[in-house]
Protein backbone atom coordinates (compact mmCIF):
# COMPACT_ATOMS: atom_id res chain seq x y z
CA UNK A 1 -2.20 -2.78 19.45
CA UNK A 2 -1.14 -6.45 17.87
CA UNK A 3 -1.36 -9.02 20.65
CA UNK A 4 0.65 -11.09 19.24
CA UNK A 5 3.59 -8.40 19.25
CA UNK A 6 3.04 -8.10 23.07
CA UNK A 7 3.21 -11.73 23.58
CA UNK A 8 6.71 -11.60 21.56
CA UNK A 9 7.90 -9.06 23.95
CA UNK A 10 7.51 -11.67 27.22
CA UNK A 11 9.47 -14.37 24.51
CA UNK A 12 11.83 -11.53 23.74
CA UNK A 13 12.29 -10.42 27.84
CA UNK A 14 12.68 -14.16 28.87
CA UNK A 15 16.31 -13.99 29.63
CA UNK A 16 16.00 -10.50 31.14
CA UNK A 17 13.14 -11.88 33.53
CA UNK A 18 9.38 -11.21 33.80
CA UNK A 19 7.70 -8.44 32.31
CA UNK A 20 4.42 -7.40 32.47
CA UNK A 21 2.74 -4.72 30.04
CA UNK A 22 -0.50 -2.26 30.07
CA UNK A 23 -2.24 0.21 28.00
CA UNK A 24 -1.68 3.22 28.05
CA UNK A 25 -1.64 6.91 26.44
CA UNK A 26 -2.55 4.62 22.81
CA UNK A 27 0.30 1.74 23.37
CA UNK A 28 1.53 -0.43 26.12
CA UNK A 29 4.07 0.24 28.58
CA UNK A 30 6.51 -2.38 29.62
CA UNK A 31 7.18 -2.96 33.41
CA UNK A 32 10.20 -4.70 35.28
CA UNK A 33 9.97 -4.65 38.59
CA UNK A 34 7.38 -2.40 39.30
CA UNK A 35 9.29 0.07 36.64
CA UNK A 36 8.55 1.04 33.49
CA UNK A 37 11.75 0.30 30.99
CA UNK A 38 10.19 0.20 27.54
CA UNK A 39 7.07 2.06 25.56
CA UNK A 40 5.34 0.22 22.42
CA UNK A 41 3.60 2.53 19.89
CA UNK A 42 2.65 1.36 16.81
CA UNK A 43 4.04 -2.35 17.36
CA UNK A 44 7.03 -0.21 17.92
CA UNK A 45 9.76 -1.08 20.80
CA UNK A 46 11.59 1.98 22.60
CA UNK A 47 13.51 1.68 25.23
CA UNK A 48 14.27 4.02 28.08
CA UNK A 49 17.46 5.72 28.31
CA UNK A 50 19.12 8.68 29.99
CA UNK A 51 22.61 10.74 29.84
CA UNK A 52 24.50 7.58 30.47
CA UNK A 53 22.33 4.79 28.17
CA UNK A 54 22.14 7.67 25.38
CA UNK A 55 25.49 7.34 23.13
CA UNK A 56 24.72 3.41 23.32
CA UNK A 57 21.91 3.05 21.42
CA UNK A 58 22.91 6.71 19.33
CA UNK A 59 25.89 4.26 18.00
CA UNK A 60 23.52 1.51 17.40
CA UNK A 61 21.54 3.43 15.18
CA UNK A 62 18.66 4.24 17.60
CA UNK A 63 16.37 6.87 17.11
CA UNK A 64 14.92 8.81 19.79
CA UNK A 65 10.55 8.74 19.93
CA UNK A 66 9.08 11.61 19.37
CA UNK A 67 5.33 13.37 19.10
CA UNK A 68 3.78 16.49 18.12
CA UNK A 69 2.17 18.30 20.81
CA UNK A 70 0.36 22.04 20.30
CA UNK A 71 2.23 22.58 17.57
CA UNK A 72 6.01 21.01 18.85
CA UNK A 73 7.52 18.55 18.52
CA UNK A 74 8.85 16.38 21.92
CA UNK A 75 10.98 13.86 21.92
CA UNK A 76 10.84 11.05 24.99
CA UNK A 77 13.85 9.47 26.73
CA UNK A 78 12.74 6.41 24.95
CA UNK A 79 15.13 5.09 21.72
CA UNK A 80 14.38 2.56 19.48
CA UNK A 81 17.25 -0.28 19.12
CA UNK A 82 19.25 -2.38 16.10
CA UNK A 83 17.03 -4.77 14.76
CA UNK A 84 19.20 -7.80 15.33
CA UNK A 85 17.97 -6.91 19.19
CA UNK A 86 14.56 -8.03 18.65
CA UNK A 87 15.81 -11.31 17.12
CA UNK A 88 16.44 -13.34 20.55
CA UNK A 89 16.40 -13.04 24.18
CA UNK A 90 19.76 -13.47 23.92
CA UNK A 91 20.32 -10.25 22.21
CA UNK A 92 17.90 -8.20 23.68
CA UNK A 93 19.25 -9.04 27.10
CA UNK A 94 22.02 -6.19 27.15
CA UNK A 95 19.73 -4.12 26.03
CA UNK A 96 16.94 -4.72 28.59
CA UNK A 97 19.41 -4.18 31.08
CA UNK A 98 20.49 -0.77 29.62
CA UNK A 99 17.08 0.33 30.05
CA UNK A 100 16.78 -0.72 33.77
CA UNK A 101 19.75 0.87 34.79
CA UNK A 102 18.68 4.13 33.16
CA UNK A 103 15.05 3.88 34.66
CA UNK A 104 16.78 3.24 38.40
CA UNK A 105 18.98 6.03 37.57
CA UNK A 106 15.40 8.78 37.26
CA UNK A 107 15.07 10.61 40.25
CA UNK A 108 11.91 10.15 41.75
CA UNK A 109 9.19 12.90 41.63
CA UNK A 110 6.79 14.09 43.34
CA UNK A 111 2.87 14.14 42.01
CA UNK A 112 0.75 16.43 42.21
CA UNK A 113 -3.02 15.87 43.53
CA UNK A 114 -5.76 16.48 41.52
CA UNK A 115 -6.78 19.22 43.46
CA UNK A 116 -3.23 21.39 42.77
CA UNK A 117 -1.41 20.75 46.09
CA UNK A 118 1.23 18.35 46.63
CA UNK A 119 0.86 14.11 46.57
């Protein structure tokens, strides 16, 4: 993962407020509040998005990400966004706020433990 991408992302968030951002599953995560709003793989930006965000960044030109998995291929509720979007804080602040919204609008769930019952 480029560093120096991450550190663009606080620039690029500044407006929006703090974010903070950790490894994970081969990229980064990116946190707001305690919640996750944005994945990076391969120095790439997707934000989260549900039923509501969706048709937003569809008409932007988004793309949903995607992986292969056993075989299939799954696509996340994370969407990439128009490229002018990465070029301020200023316009990446609607978005940012897009993705919030959508990850305050997931219903919670419940975990399970390691050993198979209920968290």
């Amino acid at each position: 993962m480029n560093d120096a991408f991450i550190a663009y992302l606080h620039d690029l968030f500044a407006d929006f407020g703090v974010i903070s951002t950790r490894a994970m599953f081969g990229g980064h995560g990116v946190y707001h509040r305690g919640v996750i709003i944005a994945i990076v793989i391969d120095d790439g930006l997707y934000l989260k998005t549900d039923e509501v965000t969706r048709p937003v960044f569809e008409r932007a030109g988004g793309a949903p990400y995607f992986y292969s998995h056993k075989g299939k291929q799954l696509t996340m509720s994370y969407w990439s966004l128009p490229g002018d979007a990465m070029e301020s804080p200023q316009a990446m602040l609607p978005w940012a706020r897009l993705a919030f919204d959508a990850a305050l609008r997931k219903p919670a769930t419940r975990r399970k433990s390691r050993k198979g019952g209920k968290a």
